[in-house]
Protein backbone atom coordinates (compact mmCIF):
# COMPACT_ATOMS: atom_id res chain seq x y z
CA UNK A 1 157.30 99.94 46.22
CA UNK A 2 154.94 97.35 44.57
CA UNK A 3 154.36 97.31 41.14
CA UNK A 4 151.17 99.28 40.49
CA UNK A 5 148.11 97.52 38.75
CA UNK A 6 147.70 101.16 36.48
CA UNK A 7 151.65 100.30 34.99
CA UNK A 8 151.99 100.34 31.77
CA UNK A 9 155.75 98.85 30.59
CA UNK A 10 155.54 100.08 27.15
CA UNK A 11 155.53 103.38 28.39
CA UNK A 12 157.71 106.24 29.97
CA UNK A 13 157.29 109.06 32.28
CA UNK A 14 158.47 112.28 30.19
CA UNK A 15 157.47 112.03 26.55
CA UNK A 16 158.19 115.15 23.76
CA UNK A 17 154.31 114.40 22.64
CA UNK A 18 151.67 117.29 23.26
CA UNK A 19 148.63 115.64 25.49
CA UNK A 20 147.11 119.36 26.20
CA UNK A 21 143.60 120.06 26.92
CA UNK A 22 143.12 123.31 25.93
CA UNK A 23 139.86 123.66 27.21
CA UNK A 24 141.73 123.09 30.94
CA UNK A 25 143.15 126.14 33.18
CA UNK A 26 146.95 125.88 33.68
CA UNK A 27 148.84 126.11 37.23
CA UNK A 28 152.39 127.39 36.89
CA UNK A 29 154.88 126.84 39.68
CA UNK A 30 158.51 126.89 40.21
CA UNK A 31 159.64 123.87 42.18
CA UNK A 32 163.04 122.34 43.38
CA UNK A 33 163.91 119.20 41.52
CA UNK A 34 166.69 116.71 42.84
CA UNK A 35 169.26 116.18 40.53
CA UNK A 36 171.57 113.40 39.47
CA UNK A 37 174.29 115.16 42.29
CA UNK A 38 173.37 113.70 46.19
CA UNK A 39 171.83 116.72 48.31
CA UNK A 40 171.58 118.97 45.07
CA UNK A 41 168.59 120.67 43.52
CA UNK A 42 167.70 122.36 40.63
CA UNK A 43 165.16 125.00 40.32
CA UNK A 44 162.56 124.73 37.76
CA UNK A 45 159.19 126.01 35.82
CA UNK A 46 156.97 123.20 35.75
CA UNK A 47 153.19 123.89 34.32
CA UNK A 48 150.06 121.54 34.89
CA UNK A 49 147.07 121.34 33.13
CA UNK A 50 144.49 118.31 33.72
CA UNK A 51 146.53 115.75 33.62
CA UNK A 52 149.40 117.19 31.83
CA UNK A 53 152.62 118.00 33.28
CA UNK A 54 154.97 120.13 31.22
CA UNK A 55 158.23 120.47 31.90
CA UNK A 56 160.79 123.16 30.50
CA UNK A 57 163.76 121.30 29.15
CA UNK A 58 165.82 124.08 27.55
CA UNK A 59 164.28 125.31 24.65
CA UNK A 60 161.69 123.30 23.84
CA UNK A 61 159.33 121.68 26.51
CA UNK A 62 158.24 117.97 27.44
CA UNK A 63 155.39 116.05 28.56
CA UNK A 64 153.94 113.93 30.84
CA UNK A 65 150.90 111.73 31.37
CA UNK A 66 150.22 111.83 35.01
CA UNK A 67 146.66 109.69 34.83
CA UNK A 68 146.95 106.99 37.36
CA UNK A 69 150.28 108.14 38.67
CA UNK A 70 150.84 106.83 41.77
CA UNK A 71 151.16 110.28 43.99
CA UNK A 72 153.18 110.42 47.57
CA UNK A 73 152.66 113.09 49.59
CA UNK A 74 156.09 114.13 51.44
CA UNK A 75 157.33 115.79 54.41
CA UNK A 76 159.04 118.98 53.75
CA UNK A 77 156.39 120.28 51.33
CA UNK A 78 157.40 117.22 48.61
CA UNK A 79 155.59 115.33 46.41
CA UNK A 80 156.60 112.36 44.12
CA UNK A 81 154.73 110.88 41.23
CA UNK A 82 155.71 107.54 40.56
CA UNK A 83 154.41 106.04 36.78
CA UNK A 84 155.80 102.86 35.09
CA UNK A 85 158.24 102.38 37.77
CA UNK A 86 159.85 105.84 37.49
CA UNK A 87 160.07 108.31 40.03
CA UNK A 88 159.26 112.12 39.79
CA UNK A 89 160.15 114.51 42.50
CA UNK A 90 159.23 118.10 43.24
CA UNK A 91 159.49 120.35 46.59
CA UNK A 92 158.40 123.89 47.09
CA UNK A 93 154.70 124.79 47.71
CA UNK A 94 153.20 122.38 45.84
CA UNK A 95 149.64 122.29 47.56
CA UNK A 96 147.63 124.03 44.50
CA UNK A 97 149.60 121.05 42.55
CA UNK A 98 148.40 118.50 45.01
CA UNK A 99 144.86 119.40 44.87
CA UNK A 100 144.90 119.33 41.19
CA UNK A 101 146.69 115.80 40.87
CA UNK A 102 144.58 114.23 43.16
CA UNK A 103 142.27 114.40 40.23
CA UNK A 104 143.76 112.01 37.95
CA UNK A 105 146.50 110.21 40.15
CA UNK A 106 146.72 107.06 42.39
CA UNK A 107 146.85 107.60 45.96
CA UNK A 108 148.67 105.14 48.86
CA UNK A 109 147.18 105.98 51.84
CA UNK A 110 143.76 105.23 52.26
CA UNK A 111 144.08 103.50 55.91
CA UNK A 112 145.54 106.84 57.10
CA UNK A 113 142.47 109.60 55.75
CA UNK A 114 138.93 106.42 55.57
CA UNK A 115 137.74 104.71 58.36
CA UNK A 116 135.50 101.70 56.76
CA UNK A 117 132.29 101.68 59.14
CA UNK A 118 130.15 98.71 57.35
CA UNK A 119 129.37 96.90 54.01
CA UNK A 120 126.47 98.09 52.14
CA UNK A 121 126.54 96.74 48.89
CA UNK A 122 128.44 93.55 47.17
CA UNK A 123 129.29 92.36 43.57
CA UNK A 124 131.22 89.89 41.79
CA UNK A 125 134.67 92.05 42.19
CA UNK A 126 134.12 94.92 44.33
CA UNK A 127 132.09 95.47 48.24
CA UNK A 128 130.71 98.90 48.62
CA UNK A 129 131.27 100.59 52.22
CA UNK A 130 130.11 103.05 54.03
CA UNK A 131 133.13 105.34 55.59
CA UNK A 132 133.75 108.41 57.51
CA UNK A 133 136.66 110.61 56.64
CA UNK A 134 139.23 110.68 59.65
CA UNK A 135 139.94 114.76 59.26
CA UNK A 136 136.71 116.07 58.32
CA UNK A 137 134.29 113.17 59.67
CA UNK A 138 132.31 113.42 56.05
CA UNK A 139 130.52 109.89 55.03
CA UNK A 140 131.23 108.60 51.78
CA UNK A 141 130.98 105.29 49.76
CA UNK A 142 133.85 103.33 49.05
CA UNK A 143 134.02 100.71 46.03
CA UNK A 144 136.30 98.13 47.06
CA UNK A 145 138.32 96.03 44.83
CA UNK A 146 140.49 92.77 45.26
CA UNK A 147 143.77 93.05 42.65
CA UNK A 148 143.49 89.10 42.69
CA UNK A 149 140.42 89.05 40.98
CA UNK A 150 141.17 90.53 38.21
CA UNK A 151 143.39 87.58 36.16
CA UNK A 152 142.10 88.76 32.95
CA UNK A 153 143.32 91.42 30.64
CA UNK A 154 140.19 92.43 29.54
CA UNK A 155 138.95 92.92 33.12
CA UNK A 156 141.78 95.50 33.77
CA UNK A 157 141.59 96.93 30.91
CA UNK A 158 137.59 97.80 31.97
CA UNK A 159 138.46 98.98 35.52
CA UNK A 160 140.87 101.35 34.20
CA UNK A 161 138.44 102.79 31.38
CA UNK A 162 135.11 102.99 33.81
CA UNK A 163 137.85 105.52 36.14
CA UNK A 164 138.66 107.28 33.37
CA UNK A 165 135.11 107.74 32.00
CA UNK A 166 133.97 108.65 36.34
CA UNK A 167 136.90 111.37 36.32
CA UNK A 168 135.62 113.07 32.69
CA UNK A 169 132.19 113.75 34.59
CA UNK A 170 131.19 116.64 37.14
CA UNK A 171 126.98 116.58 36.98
CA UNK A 172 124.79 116.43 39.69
CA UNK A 173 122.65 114.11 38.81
CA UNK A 174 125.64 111.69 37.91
CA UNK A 175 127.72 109.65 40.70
CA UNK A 176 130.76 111.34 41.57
CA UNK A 177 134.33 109.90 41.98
CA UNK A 178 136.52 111.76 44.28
CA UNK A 179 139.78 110.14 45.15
CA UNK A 180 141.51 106.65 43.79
CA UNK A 181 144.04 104.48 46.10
CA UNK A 182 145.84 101.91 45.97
CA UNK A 183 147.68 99.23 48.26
CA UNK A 184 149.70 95.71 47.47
CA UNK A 185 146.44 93.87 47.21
CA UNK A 186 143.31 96.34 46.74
CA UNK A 187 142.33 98.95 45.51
CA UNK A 188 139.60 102.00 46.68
CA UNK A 189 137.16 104.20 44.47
CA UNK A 190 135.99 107.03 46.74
CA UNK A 191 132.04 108.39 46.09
CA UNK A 192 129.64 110.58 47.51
CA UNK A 193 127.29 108.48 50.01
CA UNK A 194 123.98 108.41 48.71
CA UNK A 195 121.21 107.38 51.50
CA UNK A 196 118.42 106.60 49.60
CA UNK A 197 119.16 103.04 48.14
CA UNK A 198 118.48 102.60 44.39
CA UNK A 199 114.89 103.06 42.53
CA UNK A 200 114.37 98.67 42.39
CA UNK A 201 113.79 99.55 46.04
CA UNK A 202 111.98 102.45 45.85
CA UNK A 203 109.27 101.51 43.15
CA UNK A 204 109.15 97.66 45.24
CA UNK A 205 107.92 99.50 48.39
CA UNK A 206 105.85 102.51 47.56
CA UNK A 207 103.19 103.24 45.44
CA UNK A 208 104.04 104.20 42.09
CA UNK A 209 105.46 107.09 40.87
CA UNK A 210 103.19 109.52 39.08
CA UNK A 211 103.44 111.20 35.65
CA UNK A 212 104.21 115.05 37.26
CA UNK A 213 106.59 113.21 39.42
CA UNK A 214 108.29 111.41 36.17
CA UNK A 215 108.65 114.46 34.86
CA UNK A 216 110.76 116.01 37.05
CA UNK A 217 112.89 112.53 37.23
CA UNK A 218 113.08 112.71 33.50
CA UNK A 219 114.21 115.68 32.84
CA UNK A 220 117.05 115.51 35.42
CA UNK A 221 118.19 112.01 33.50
CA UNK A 222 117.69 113.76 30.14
CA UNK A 223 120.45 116.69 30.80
CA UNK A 224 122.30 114.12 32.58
CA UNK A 225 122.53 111.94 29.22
CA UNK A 226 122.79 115.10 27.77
CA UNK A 227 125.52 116.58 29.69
CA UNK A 228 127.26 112.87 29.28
CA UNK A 229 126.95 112.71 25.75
CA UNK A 230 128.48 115.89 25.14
CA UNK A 231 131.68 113.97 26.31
CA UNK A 232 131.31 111.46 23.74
CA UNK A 233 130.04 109.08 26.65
CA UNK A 234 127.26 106.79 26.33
CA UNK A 235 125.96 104.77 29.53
CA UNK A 236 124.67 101.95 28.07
CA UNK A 237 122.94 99.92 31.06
CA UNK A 238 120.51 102.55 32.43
CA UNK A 239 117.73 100.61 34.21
CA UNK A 240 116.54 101.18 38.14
CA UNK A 241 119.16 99.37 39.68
CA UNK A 242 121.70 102.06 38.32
CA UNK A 243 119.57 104.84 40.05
CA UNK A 244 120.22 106.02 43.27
CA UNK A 245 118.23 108.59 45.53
CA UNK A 246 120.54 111.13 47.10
CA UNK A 247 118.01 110.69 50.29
CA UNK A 248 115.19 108.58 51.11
CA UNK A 249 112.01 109.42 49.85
CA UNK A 250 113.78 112.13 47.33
CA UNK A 251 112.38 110.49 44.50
CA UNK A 252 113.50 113.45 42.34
CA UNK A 253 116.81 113.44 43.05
CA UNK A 254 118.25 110.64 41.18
CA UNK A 255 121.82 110.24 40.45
CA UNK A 256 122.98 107.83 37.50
CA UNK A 257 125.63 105.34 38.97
CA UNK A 258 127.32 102.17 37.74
CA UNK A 259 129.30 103.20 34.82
CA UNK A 260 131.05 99.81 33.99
CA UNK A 261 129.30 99.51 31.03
CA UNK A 262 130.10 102.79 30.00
CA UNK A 263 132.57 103.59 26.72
CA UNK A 264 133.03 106.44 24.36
CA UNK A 265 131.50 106.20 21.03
CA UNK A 266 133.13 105.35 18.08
CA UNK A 267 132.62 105.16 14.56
CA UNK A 268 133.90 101.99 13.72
CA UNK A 269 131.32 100.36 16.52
CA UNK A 270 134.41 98.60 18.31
CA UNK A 271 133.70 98.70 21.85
CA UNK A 272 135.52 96.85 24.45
CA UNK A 273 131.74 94.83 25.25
CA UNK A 274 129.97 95.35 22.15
CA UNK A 275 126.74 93.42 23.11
CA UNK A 276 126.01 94.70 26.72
CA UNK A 277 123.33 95.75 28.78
CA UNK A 278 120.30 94.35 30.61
CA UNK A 279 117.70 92.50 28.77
CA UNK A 280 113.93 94.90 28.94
CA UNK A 281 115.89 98.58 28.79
CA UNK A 282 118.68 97.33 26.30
CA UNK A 283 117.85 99.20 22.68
CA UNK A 284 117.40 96.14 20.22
CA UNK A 285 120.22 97.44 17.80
CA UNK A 286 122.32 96.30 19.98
CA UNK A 287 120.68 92.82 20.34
CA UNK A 288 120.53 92.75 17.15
CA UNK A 289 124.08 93.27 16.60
CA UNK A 290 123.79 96.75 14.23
CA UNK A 291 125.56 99.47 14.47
CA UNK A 292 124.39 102.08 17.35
CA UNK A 293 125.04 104.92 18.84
CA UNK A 294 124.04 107.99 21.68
CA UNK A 295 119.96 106.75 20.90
CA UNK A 296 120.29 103.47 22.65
CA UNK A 297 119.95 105.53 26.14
CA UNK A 298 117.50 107.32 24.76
CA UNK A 299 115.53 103.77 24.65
CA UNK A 300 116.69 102.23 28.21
CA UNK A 301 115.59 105.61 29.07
CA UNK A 302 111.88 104.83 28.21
CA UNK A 303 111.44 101.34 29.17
CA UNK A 304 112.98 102.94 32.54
CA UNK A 305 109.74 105.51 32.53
CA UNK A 306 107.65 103.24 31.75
CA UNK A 307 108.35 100.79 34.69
CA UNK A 308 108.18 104.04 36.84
CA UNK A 309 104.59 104.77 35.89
CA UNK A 310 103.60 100.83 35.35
CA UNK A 311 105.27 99.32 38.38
CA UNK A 312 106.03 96.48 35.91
CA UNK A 313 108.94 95.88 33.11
CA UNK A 314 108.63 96.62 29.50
CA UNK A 315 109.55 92.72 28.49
CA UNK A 316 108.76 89.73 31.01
CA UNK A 317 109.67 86.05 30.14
CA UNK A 318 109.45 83.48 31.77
CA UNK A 319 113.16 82.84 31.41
CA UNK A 320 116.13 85.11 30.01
CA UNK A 321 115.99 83.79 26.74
CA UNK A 322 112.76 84.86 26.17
CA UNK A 323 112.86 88.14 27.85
CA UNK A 324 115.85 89.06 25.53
CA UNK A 325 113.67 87.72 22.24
CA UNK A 326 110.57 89.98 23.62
CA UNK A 327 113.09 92.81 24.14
CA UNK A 328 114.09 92.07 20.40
CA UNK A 329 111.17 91.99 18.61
CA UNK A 330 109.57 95.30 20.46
CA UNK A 331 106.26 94.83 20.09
CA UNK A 332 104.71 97.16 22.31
CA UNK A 333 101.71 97.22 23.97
CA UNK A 334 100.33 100.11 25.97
CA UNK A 335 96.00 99.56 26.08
CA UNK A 336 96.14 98.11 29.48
CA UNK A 337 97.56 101.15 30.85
CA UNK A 338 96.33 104.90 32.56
CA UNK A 339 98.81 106.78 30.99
CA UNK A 340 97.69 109.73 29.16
CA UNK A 341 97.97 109.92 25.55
CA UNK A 342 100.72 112.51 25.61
CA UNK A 343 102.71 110.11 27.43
CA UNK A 344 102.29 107.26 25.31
CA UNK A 345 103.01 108.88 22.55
CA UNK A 346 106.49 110.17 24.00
CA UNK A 347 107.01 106.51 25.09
CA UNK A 348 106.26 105.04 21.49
CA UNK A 349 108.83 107.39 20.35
CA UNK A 350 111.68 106.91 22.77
CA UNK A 351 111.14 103.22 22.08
CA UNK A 352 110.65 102.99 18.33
CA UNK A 353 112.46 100.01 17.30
CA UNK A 354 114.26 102.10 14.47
CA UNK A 355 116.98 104.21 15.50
CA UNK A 356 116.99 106.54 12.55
CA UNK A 357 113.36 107.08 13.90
CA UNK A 358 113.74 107.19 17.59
CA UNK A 359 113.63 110.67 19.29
CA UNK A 360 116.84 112.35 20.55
CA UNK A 361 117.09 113.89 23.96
CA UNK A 362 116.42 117.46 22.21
CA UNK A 363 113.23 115.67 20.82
CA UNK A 364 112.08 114.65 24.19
CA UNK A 365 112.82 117.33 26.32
CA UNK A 366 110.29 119.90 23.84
CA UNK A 367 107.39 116.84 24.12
CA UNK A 368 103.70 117.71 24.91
CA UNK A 369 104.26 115.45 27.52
CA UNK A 370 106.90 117.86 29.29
CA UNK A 371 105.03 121.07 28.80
CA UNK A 372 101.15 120.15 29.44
CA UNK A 373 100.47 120.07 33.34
CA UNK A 374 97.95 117.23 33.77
CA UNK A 375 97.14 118.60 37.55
CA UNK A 376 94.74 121.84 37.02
CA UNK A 377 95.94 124.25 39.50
CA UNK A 378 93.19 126.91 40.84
CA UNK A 379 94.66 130.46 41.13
CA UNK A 380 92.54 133.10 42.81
CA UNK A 381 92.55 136.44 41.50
CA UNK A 382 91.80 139.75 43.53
CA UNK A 383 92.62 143.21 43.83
CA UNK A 384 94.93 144.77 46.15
CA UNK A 385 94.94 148.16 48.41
CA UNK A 386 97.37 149.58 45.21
CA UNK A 387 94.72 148.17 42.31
CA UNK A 388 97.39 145.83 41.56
CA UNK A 389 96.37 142.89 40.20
CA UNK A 390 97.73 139.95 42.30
CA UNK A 391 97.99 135.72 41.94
CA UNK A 392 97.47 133.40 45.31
CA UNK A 393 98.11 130.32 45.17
CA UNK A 394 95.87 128.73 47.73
CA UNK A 395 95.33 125.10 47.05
CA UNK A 396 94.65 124.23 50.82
CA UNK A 397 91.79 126.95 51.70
CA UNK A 398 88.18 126.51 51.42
CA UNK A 399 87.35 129.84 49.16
CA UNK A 400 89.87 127.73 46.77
CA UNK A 401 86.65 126.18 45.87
CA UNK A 402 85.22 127.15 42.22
CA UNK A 403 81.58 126.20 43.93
CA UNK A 404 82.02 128.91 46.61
CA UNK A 405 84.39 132.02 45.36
CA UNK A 406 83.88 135.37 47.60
CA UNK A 407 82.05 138.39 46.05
CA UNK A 408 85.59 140.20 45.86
CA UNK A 409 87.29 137.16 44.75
CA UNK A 410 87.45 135.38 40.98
CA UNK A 411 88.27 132.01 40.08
CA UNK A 412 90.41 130.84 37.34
CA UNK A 413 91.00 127.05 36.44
CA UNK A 414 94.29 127.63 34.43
CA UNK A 415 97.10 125.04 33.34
CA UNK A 416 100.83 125.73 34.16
CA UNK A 417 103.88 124.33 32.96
CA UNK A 418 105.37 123.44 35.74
CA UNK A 419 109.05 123.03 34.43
CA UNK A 420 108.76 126.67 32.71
CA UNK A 421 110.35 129.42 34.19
CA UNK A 422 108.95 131.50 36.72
CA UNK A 423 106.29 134.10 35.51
CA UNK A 424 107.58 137.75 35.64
CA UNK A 425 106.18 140.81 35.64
CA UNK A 426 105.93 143.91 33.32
CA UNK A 427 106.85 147.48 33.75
CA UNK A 428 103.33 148.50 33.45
CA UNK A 429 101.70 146.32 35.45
CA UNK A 430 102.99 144.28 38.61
CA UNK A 431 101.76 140.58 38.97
CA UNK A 432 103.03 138.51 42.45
CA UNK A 433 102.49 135.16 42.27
CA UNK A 434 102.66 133.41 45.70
CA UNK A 435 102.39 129.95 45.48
CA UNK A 436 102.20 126.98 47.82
CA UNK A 437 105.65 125.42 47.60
CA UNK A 438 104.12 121.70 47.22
CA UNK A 439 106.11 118.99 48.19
CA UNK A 440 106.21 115.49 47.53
CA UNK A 441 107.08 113.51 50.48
CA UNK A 442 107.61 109.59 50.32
CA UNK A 443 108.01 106.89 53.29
CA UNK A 444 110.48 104.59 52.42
CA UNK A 445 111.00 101.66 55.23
CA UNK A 446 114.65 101.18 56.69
CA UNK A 447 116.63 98.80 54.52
CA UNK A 448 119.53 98.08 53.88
CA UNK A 449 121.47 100.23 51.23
CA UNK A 450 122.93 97.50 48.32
CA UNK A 451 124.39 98.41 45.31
CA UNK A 452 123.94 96.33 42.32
CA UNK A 453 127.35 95.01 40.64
CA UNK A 454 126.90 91.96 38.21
CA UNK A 455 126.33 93.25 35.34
CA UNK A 456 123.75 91.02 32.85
CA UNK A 457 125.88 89.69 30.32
CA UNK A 458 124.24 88.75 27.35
CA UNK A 459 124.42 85.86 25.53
CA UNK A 460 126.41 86.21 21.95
CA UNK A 461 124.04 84.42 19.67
CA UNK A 462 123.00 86.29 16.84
CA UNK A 463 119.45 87.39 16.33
CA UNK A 464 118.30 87.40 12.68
CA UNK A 465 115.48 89.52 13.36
CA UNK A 466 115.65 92.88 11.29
CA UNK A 467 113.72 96.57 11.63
């Protein structure tokens, strides 16, 4: 067996520390357990929970890490975890326990369950495939990564913490990681496949994306960053490379991607990259090397909206250096622009230089912006057979028109939120509203699906501009 790139020799398999989540549901099992004898097993209780295994050892129990285990399925309804070189076997019914560790562990067998059809995305350490599964004949994307090229420490260290972040998150507007492997000289990252190439593309080749439209794409990032944050997670390089439509032309259904920048946040502001991110949508705290926190996704998060509705990015240099001294100083500048004043007014405070004064997501999501509809809708009220009073919806017909209503027919220009709730009737009297599902339905021209992997590194000298 090779030495696994996850090892850690400073540590053991069984340890007498707790590592519970108590938040997680716990599988109990009793499993045969080879012992120290040939041919001779004992029975025993083991429990798991996440990625806990516990282990009755007479009266008091032990523990084990089993994240990044490497995990062997065996014939005879075995399994073995193998971590730091030492080997764990258990045979019974352990499928509910498979399931479960495939979670956190490292498989071995990738050649025997992916077929790799073709590349569609390349980086400095990883190629991105498309595959089908060989039992099910699912598609899926598969991050690819050569062992040799990571020589440094620190660049281990970062694989290892972006898997851990991936396997803390289950949204559905955030990339999802379904299975690790790994062989003598690679290893595999299994994802959903997501057709519609990332939102660079999108906003390069079709017109741009309206305000009702950013809506609905910005409130689907919002609980995403919401849901994330609630995990102590920030992203840290949001920005339309890092976007990916599920589908092409589904320009609101984006799903966040690329977490390599991602880290949890701490106090003491020691990150494993401290200055990161991608000069125009990186919050200038960080340029600035201050403090931050949760709010500088908040700001990516606007200079992201406001290249959706612009076409154009928030800071333009003419070389990187000045781009990242533009994205410093944040002087902001939106007269030459259509956007309504609700809109600007959300942007000025997503990107307010000051973090103290910046909105938070809670902030955001209760905005004019969000709850004014800037698209009057025309409903036509009339009477029915049972004098009940009843909405249509008709945007398409010609007695839609307020310059040529019917004798039995009304016309009301009203405003609807269309991210509240649906309308319901009372007990007293019955309302129907039947609207027009509208749709909005984008061309996008067949391209090539690449995923973006170098990540912007920016340069360590210290800005002395302040707030």
């Amino acid at each position: 067996m090779f030495k696994s790139f996850f090892d850690n020799q400073d540590q053991g398999f069984w340890s007498p520390r707790k590592i519970i989540n108590t938040c997680l549901p716990i599988i109990e099992g009793r499993f045969y357990v080879p012992t120290k004898s040939v041919d001779q097993y004992d029975l025993i209780s083991l429990k798991l929970q996440g990625k806990c295994l516990i282990m009755k050892d007479g009266t008091s129990e032990i523990y084990a890490d089993i994240e990044n285990a490497c995990l062997i399925r065996m014939e005879q309804q075995g399994i073995c975890l193998i971590k730091n070189q030492i080997e764990f076997q258990l045979y019974g019914n352990v499928d509910d326990f498979f399931i479960n560790l495939k979670q956190y562990c490292i498989q071995s067998d990738f050649q025997s369950k992916y077929h790799l059809l073709q590349v569609i995305g390349q980086g400095n350490y990883a190629k991105v495939f498309k595959t089908r599964n060989k039992h099910n004949l699912a598609e899926n994307a598969v991050k690819v990564f050569d062992k040799s090229s990571f020589s440094l420490l620190s660049d281990r260290s970062a694989l290892v913490k972006e898997i851990h972040i991936l396997r803390q998150l289950s949204h559905s507007n955030i990339i999802q990681l379904h299975e690790v492997f790994e062989t003598k000289t690679q290893i595999y990252l299994v994802f959903d496949y997501l057709s519609g190439g990332d939102l660079t593309n999108f906003i390069n080749t079709q017109q741009l994306i309206t305000e009702e439209q950013a809506k609905i794409i910005m409130m689907e990032l919002l609980n995403a960053l919401l849901y994330m944050h609630s995990k102590g997670i920030f992203h840290r390089d949001i920005k339309p490379q890092n976007l990916l439509l599920r589908k092409k032309g589904q320009i609101t259904d984006l799903v966040i991607a690329d977490l390599g920048l991602a880290d949890y946040y701490r106090r003491d502001g020691k990150y494993m990259f401290t200055r990161c991110g991608t000069p125009g949508y990186v919050a200038p705290e960080i340029l600035l090397d201050y403090p931050y926190d949760f709010k500088v996704d908040i700001y990516s998060l606007g200079a992201l909206l406001y290249v959706m509705l612009t076409g154009k990015p928030l800071f333009k240099g003419a070389t990187e250096q000045e781009t990242v001294q533009l994205n410093t100083d944040n002087n902001l500048d939106f007269s030459n622009t259509s956007l309504s004043k609700p809109c600007v007014d959300l942007l000025q405070n997503m990107l307010n230089k000051n973090p103290l004064f910046r909105y938070s997501i809670s902030q955001c999501k209760t905005h004019e912006w969000f709850q004014l509809d800037t698209q009057p809708i025309f409903i036509r009220l009339r009477h029915s057979m049972k004098s009940k009073l009843q909405f249509n919806l008709d945007l398409n017909s010609e007695d839609s028109s307020p310059s040529s209503p019917k004798k039995s027919q009304k016309l009301f220009k009203i405003k609807t939120n269309l991210l509240s709730p649906r309308l319901s009737g009372s007990s007293t009297s019955s309302f129907e509203r039947q609207c027009q599902k509208s749709s909005i339905t984008c061309k996008t021209e067949p391209s090539e699906q690449k995923s973006t992997f170098n990540k912007l590194k920016l340069s360590k000298q210290r800005l002395s501009q302040k707030y």
